[in-house]
C-alpha atoms as a PDB file:
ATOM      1  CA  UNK A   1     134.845 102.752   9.421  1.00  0.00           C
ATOM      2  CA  UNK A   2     132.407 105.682  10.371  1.00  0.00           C
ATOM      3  CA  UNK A   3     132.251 106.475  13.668  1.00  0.00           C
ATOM      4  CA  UNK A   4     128.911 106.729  16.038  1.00  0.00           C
ATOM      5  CA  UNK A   5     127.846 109.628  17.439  1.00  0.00           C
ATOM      6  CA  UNK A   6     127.274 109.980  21.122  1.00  0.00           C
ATOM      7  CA  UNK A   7     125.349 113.542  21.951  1.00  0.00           C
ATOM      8  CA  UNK A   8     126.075 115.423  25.185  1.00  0.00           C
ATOM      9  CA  UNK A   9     129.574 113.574  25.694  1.00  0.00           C
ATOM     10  CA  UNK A  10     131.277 115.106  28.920  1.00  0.00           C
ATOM     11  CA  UNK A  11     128.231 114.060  31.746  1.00  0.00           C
ATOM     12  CA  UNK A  12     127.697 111.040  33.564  1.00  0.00           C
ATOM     13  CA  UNK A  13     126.433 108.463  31.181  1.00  0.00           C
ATOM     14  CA  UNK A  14     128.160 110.092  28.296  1.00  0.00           C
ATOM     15  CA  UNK A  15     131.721 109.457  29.214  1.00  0.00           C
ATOM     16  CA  UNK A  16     130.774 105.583  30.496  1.00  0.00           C
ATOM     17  CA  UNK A  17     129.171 105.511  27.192  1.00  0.00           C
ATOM     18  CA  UNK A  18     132.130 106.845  24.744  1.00  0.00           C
ATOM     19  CA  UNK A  19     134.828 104.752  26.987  1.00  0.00           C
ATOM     20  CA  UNK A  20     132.879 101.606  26.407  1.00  0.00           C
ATOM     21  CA  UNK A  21     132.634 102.166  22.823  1.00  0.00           C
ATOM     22  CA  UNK A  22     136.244 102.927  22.333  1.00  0.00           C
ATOM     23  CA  UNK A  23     137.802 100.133  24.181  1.00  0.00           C
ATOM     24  CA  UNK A  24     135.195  98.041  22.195  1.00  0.00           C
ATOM     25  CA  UNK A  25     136.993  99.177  19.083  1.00  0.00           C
ATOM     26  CA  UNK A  26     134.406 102.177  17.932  1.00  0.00           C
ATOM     27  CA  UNK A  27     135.404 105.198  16.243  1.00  0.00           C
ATOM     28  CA  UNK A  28     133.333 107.905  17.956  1.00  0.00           C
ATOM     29  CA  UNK A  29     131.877 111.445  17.525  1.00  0.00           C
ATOM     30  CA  UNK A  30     130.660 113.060  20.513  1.00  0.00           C
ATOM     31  CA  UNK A  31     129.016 117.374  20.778  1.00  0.00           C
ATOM     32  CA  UNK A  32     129.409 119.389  23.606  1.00  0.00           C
ATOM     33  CA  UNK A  33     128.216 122.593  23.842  1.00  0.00           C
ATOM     34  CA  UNK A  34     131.500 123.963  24.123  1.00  0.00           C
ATOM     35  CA  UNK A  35     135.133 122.774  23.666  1.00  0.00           C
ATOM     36  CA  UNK A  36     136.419 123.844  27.167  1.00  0.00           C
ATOM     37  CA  UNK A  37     134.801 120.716  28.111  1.00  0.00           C
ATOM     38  CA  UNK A  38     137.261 118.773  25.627  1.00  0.00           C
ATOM     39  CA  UNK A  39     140.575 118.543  27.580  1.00  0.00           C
ATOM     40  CA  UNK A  40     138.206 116.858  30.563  1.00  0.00           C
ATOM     41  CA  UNK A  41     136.544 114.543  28.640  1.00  0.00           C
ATOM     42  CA  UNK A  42     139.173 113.110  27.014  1.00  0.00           C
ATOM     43  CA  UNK A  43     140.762 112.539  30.530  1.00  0.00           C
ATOM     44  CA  UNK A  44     137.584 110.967  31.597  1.00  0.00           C
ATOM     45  CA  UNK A  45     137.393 108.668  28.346  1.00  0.00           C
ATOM     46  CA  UNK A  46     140.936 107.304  29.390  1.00  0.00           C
ATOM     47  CA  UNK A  47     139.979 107.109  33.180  1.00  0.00           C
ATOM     48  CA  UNK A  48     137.405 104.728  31.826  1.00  0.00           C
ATOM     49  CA  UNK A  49     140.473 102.568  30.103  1.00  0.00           C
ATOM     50  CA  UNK A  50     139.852 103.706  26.377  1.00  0.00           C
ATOM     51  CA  UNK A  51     142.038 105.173  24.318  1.00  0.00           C
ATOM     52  CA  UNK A  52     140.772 108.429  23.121  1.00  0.00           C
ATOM     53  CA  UNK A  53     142.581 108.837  19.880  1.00  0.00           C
ATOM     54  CA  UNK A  54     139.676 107.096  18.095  1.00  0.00           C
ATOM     55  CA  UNK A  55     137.649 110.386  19.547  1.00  0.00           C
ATOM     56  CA  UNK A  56     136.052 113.331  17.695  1.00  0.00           C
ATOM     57  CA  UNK A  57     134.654 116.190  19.729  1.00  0.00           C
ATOM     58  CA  UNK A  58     132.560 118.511  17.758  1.00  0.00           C
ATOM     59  CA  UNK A  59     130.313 121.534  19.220  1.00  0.00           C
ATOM     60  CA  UNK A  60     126.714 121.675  19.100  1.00  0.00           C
ATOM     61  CA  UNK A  61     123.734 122.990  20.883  1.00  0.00           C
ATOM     62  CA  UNK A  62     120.214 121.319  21.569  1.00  0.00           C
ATOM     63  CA  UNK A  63     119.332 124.910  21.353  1.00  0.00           C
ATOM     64  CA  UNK A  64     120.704 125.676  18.250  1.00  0.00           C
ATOM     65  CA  UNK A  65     120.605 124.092  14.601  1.00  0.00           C
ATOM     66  CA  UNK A  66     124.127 125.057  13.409  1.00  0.00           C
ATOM     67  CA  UNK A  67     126.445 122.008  14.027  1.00  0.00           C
ATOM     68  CA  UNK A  68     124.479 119.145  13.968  1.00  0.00           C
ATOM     69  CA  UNK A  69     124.729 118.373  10.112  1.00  0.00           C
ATOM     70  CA  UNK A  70     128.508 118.165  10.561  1.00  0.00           C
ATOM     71  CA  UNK A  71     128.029 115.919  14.127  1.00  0.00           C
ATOM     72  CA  UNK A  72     125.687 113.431  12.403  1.00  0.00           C
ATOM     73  CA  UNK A  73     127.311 113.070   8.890  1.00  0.00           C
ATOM     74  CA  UNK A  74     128.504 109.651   8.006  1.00  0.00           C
ATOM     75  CA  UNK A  75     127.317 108.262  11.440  1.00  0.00           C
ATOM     76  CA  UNK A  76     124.713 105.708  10.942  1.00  0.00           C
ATOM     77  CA  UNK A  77     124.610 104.926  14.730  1.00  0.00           C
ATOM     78  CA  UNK A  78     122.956 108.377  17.098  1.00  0.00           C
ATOM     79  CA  UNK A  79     123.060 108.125  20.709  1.00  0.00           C
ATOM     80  CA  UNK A  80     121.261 110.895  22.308  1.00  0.00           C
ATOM     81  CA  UNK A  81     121.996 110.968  25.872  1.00  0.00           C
ATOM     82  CA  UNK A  82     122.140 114.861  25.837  1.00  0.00           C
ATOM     83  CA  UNK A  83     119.517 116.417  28.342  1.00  0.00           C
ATOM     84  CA  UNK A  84     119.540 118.940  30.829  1.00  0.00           C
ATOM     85  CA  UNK A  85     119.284 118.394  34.527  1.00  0.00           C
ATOM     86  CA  UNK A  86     118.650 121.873  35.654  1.00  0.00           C
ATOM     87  CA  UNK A  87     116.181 122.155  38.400  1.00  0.00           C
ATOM     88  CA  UNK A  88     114.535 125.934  37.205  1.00  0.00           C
ATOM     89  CA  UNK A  89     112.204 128.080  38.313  1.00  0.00           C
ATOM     90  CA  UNK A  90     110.583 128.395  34.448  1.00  0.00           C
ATOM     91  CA  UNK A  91     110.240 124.837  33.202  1.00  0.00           C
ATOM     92  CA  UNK A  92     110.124 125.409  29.722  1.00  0.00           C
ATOM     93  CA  UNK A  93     113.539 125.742  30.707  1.00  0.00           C
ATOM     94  CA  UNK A  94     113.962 122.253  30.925  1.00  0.00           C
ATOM     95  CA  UNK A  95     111.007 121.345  28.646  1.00  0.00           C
ATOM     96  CA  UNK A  96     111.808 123.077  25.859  1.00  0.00           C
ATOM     97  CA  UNK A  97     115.452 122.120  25.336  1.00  0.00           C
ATOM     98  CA  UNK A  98     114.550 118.131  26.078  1.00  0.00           C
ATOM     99  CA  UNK A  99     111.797 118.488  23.461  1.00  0.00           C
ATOM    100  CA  UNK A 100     113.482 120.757  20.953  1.00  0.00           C
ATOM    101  CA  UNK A 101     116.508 119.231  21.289  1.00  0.00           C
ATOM    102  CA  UNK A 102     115.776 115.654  20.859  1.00  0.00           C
ATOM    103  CA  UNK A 103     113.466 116.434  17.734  1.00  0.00           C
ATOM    104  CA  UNK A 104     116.815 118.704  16.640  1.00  0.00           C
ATOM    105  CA  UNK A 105     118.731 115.561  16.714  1.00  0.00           C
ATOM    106  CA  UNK A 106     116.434 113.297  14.991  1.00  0.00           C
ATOM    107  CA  UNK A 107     115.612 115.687  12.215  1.00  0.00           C
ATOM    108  CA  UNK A 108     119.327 115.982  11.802  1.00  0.00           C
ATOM    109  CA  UNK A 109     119.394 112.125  11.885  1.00  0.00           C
ATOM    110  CA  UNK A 110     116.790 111.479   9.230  1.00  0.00           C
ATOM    111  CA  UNK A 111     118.597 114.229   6.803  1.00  0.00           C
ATOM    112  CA  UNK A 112     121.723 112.680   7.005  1.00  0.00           C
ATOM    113  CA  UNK A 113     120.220 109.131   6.671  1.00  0.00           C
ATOM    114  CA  UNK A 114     121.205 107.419  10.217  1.00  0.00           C
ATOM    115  CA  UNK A 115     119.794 103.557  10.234  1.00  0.00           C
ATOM    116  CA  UNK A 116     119.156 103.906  14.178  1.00  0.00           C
ATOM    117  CA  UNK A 117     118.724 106.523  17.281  1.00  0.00           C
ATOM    118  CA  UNK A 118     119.101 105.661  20.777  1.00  0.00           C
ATOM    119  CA  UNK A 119     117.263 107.492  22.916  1.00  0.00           C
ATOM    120  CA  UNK A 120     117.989 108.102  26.492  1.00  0.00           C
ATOM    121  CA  UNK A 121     115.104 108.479  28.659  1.00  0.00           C
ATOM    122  CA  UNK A 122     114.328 107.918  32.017  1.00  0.00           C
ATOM    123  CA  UNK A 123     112.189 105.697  34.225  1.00  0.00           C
ATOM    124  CA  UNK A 124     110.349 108.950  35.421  1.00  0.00           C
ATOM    125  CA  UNK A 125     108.871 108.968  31.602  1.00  0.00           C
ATOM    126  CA  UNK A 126     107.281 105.747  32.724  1.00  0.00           C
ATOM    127  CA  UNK A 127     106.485 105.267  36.217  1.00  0.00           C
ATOM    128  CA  UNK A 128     105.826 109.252  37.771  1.00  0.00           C
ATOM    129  CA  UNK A 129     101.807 109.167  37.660  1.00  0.00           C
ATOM    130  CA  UNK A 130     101.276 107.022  40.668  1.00  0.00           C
ATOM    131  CA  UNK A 131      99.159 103.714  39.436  1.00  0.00           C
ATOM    132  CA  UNK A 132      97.409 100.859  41.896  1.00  0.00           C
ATOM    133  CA  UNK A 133     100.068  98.243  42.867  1.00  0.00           C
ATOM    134  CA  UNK A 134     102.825 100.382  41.555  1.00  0.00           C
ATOM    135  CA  UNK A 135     103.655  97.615  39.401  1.00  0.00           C
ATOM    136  CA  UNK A 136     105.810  99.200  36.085  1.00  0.00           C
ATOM    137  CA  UNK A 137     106.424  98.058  32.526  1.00  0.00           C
ATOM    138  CA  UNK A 138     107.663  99.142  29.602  1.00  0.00           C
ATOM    139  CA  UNK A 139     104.071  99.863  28.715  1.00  0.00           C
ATOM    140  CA  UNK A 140     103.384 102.545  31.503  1.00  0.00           C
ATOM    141  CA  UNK A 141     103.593 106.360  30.817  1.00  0.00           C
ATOM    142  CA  UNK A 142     104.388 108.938  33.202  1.00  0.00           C
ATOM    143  CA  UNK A 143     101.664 111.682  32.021  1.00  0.00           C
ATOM    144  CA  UNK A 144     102.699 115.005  32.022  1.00  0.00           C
ATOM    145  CA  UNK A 145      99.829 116.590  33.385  1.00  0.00           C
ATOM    146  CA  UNK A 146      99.826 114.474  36.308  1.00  0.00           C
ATOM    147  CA  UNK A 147      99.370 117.034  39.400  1.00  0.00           C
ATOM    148  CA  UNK A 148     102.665 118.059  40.859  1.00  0.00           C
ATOM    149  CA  UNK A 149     104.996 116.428  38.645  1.00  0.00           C
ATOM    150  CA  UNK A 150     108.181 118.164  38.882  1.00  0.00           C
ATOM    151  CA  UNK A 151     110.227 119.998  36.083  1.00  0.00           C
ATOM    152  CA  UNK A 152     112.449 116.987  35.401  1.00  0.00           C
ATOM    153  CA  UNK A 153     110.360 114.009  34.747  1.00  0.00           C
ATOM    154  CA  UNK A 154     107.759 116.255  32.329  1.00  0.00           C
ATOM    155  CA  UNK A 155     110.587 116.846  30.069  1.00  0.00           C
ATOM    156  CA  UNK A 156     111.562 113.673  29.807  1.00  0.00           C
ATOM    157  CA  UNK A 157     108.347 112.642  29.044  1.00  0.00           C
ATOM    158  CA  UNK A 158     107.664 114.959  26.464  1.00  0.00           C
ATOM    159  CA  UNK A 159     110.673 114.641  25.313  1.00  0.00           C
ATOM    160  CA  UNK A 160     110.343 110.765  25.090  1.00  0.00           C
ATOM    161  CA  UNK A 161     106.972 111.175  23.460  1.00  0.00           C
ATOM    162  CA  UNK A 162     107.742 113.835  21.293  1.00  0.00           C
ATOM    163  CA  UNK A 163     110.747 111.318  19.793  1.00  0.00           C
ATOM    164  CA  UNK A 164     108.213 108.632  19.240  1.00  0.00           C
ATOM    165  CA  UNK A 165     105.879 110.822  17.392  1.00  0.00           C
ATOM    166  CA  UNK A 166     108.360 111.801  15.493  1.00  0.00           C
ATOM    167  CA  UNK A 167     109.072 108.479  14.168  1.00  0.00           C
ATOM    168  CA  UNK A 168     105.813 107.392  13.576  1.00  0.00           C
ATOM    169  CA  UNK A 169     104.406 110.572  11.806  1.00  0.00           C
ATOM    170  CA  UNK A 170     107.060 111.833   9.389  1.00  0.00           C
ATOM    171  CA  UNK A 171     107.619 108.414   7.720  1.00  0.00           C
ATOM    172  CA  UNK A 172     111.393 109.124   8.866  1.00  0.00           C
ATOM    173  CA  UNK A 173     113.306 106.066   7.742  1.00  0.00           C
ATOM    174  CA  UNK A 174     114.976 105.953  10.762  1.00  0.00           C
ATOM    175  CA  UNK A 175     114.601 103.317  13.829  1.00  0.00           C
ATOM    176  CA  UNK A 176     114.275 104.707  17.368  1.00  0.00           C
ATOM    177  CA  UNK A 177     114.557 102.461  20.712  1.00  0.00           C
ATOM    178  CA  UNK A 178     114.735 104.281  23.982  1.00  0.00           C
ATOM    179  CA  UNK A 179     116.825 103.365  27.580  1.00  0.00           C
ATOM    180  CA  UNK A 180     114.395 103.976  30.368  1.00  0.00           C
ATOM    181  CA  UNK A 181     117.203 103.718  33.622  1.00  0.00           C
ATOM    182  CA  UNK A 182     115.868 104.064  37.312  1.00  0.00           C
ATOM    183  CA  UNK A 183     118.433 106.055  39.514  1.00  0.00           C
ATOM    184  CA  UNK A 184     121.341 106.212  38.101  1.00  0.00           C
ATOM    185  CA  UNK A 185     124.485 105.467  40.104  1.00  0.00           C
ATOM    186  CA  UNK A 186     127.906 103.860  40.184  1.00  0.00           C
ATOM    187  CA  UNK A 187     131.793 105.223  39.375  1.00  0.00           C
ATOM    188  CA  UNK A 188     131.938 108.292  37.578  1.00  0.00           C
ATOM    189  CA  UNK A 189     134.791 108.898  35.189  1.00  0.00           C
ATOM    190  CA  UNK A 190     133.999 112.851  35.138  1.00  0.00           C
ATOM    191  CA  UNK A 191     136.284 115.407  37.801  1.00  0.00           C
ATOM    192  CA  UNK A 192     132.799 116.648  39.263  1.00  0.00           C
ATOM    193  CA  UNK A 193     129.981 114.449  41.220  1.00  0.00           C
ATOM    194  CA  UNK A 194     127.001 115.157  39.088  1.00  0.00           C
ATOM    195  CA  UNK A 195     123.406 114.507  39.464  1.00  0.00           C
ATOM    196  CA  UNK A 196     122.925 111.486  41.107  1.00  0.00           C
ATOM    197  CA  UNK A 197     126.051 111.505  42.647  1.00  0.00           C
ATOM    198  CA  UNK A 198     125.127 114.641  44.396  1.00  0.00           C
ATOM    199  CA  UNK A 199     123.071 112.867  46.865  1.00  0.00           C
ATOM    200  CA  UNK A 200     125.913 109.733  47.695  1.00  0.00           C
ATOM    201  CA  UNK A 201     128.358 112.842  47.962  1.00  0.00           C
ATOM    202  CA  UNK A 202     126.127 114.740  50.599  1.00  0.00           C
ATOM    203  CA  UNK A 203     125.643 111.530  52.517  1.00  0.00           C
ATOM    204  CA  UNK A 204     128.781 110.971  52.782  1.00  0.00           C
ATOM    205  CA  UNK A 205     130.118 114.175  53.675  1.00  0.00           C
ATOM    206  CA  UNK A 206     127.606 114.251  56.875  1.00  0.00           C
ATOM    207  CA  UNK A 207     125.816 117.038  54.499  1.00  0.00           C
ATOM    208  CA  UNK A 208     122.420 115.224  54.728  1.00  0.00           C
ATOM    209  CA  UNK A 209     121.002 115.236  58.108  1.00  0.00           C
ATOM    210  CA  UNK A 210     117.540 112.981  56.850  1.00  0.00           C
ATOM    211  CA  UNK A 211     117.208 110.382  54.165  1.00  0.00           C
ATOM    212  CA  UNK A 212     114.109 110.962  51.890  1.00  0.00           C
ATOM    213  CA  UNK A 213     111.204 108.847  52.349  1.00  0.00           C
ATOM    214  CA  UNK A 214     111.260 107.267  49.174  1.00  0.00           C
ATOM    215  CA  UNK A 215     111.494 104.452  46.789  1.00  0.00           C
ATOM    216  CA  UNK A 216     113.874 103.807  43.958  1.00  0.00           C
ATOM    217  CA  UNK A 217     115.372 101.141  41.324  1.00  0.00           C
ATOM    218  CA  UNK A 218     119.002 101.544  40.961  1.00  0.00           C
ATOM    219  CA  UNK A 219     121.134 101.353  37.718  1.00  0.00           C
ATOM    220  CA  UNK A 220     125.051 101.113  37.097  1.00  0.00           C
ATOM    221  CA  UNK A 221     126.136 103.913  34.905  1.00  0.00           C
ATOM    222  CA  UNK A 222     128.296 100.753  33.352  1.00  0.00           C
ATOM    223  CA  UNK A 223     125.448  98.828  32.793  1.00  0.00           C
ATOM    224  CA  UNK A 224     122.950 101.423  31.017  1.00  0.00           C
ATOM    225  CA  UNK A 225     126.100 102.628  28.587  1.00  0.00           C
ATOM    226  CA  UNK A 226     126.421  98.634  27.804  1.00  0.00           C
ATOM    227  CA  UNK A 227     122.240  99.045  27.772  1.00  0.00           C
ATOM    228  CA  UNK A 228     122.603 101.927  25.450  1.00  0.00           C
ATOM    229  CA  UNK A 229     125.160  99.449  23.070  1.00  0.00           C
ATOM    230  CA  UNK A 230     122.692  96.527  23.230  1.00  0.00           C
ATOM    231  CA  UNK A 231     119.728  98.545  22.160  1.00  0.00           C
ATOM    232  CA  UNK A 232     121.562  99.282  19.056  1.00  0.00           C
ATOM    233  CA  UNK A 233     123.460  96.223  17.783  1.00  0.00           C
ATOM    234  CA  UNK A 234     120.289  94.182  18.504  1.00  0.00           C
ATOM    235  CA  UNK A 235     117.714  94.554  15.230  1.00  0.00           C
ATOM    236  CA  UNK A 236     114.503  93.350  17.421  1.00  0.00           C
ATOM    237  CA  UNK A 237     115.375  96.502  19.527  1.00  0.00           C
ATOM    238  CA  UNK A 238     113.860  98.719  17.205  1.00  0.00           C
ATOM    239  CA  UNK A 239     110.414 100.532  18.404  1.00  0.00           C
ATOM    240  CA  UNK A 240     111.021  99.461  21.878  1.00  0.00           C
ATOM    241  CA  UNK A 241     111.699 100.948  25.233  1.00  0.00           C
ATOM    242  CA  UNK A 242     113.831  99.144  28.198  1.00  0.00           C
ATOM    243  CA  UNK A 243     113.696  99.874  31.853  1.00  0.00           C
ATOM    244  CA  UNK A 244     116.973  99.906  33.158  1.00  0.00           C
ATOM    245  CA  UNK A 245     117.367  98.845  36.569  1.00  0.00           C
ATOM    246  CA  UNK A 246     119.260  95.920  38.688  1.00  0.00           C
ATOM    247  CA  UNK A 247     117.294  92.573  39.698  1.00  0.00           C
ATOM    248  CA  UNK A 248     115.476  92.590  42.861  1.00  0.00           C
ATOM    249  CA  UNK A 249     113.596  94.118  44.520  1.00  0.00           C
ATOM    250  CA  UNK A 250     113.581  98.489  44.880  1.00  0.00           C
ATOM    251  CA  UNK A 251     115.315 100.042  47.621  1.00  0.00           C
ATOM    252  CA  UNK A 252     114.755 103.144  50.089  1.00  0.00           C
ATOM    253  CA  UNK A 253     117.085 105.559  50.694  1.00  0.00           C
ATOM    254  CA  UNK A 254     117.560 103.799  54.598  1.00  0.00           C
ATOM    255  CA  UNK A 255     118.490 100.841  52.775  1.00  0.00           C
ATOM    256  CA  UNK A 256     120.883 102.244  50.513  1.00  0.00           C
ATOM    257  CA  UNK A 257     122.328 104.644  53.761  1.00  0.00           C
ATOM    258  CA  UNK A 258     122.188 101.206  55.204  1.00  0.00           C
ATOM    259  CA  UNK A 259     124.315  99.345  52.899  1.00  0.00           C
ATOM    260  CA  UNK A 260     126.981 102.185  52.858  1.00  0.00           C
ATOM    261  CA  UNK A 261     127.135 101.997  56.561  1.00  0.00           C
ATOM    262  CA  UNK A 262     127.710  98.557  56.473  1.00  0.00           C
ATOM    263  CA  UNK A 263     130.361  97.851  53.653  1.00  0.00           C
ATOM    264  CA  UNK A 264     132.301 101.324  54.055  1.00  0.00           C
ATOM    265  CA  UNK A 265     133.014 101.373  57.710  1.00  0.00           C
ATOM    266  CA  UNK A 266     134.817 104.616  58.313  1.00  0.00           C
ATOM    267  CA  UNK A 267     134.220 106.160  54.954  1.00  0.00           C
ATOM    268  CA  UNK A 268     131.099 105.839  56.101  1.00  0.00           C
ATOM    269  CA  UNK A 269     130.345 107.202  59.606  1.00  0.00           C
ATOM    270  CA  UNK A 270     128.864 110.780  58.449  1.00  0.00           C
ATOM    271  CA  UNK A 271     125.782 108.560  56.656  1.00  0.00           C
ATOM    272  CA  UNK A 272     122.485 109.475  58.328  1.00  0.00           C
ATOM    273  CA  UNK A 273     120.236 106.939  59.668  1.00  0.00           C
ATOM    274  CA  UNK A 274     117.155 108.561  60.152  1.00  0.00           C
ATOM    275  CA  UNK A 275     114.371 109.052  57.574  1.00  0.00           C
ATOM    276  CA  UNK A 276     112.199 111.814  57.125  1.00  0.00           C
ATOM    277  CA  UNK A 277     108.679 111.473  59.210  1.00  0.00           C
ATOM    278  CA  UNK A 278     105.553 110.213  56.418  1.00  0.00           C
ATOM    279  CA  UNK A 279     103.503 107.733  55.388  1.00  0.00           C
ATOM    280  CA  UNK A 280     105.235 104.197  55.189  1.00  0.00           C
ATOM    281  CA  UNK A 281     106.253 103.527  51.499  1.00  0.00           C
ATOM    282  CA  UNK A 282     104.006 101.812  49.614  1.00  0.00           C
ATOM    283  CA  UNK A 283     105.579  99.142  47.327  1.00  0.00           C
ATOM    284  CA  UNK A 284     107.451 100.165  44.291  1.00  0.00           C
ATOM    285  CA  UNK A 285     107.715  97.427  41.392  1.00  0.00           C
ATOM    286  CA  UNK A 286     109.493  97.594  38.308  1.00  0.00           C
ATOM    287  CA  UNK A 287     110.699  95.394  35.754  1.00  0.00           C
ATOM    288  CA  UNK A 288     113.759  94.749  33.926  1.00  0.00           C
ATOM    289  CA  UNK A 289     112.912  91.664  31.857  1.00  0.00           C
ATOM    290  CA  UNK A 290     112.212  93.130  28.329  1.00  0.00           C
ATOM    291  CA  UNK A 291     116.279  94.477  28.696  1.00  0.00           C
ATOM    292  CA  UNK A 292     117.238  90.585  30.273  1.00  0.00           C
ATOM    293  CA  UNK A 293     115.252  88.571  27.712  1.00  0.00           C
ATOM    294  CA  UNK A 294     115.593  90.611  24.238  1.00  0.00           C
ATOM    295  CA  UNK A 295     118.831  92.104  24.621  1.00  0.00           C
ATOM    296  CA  UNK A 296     120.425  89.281  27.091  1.00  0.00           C
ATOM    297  CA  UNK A 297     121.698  92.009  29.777  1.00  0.00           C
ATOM    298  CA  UNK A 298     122.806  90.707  32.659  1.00  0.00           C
ATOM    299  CA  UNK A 299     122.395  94.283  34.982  1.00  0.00           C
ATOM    300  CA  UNK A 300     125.337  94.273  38.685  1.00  0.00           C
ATOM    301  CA  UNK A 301     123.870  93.951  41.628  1.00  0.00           C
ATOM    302  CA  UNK A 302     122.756  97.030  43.705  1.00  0.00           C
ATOM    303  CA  UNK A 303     124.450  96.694  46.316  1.00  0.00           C
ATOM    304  CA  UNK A 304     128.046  96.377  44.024  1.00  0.00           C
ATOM    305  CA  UNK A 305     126.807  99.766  42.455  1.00  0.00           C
ATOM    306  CA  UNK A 306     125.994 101.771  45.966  1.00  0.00           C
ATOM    307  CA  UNK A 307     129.457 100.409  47.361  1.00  0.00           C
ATOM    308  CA  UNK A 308     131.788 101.085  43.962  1.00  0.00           C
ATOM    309  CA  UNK A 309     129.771 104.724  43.427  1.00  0.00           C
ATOM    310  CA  UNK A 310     131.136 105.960  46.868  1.00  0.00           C
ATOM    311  CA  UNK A 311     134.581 104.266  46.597  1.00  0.00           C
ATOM    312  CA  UNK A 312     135.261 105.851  43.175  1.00  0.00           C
ATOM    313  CA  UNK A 313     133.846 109.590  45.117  1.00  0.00           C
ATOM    314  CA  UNK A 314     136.493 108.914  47.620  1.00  0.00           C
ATOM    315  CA  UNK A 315     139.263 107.613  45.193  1.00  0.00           C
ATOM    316  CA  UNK A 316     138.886 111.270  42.648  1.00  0.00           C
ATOM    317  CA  UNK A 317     138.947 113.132  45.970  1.00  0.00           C
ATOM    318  CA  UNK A 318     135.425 114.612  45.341  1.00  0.00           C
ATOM    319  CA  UNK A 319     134.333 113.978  48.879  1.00  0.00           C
ATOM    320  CA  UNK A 320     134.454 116.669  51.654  1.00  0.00           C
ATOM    321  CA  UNK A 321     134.306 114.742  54.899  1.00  0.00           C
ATOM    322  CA  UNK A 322     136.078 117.702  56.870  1.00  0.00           C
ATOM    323  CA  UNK A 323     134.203 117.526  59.979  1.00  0.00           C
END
């Protein structure tokens, strides 16, 4: 059977991803941009209870073209999760590698005739140019000239849009559907806290002395790898994007400090409770029904996710709470 390729293997969402595939029974492919990274991935893969014998890791660069005709060949199935998360002071050092190196992939894709691409994207392609009522679909585009938009969220939007274009323009034979996830937390099979975890970690470790005054969706790293898998077994799926979030309503960053407080106890007691002075926060809405009704994914709770994301920092030792 040929195996599926999974880009950017080693981070976050990557690992969840490949684990979830594996115990499901799916050969897989996965690039890194170097094989140092190998020996810790596979140890990830079989935190996440897969066996990793049904692995490939192969090195390539979203930077670079050489290696991507040998990471795509034979795999009809591309899931692009690869993108960087550097905050820079240039931001075509973000920009251009999202851009370059999602049209890299899918140019690769097309040549070695893959039936379907997987994109992953981000809410903050859809919901960062603020909107009256704050009320987001899968229809709403962040735009990238939208004043003050960081780094992050332009890249994924050009990135995003750049993919689509792609698609429609160069007659490419191949079907794209993208995974739009809110803030991404939940148990990380990786040795380091990365990216989102970064701010449960500092919370925890009594490194955060104010919340941020904001508002957020939150989505299980285990449920946006099983998002990723329904967007491309489904065939409706095709052209479509999905917002990846839990039910209910958004959360602050009090309520989230909130619910560690009160489910943690001890683990716990570094958490601030204060938020930073501002405006109140106006309501945040955003909806996961397209993922719920098309694809019949049933997202955890929030609450479940905040909870297990802070155990699993405590139970890999990745927490510093030396006070």
């Amino acid at each position: 059977m040929s195996p599926v390729l999974v880009t950017g293997g080693s981070g976050y969402v990557g690992t969840q991803l490949i684990a979830a595939l594996l115990r499901d029974g799916t050969g897989v492919r996965t690039t890194v941009r170097s094989l140092d990274r190998e020996a810790g991935l596979r140890k990830a893969v079989r935190r996440g209870g897969a066996d990793d014998a049904g692995l490939e890791v192969v090195v390539a660069d979203l930077m670079a073209d050489d290696g991507w005709p040998g990471a795509v060949a034979d795999c009809a199935d591309i899931y692009h999760v690869a993108s960087p998360m550097i905050q820079p002071k240039d931001p075509d050092e973000v920009i251009a590698p999202a851009r370059e190196g999602t049209l890299r992939v899918l140019r690769a894709a097309r040549d070695a005739g893959a039936r379907r691409v997987v994109l992953t994207s981000s809410f903050a392609a859809v919901g960062y140019t603020p909107k009256p009522g704050a009320d987001y679909t899968e229809a709403d585009w962040t735009d990238p000239d939208t004043p003050g938009l960081h780094p992050y969220p332009r890249s994924k939007t050009i990135a995003e849009r750049a993919a689509w274009d792609f698609i429609a323009d160069k007659d490419a034979g191949i079907e794209l559907a993208a995974v739009n996830p809110t803030l991404i937390l939940g148990p990380t099979l990786t040795a380091q806290a990365r990216s989102s975890l970064q701010l449960i970690k500092a919370m925890l470790d009594g490194k955060m002395a104010v919340l941020p005054r904001q508002r957020f969706g939150v989505a299980d790293v285990r449920d946006v790898a099983d998002l990723h898998i329904k967007a491309m077994t489904t065939p409706e799926a095709a052209g479509k994007r999905f917002l990846a979030l839990a039910d209910g309503p958004t959360m602050t960053y009090l309520q989230l400090a909130h619910t560690l407080r009160e489910r943690l106890g001890p683990l716990a007691q570094w958490v601030p409770t204060e938020q930073a002075p501002g405006d109140e926060l106006a309501d945040l809405v955003i909806h996961n029904d397209r993922a719920r009704n098309e694809l019949g994914w049933r997202p955890r709770p929030a609450d479940t996710t905040i909870v297990q994301t802070a155990e699993s920092l405590r139970d890999l030792g990745l927490l510093d709470q030396h006070h």
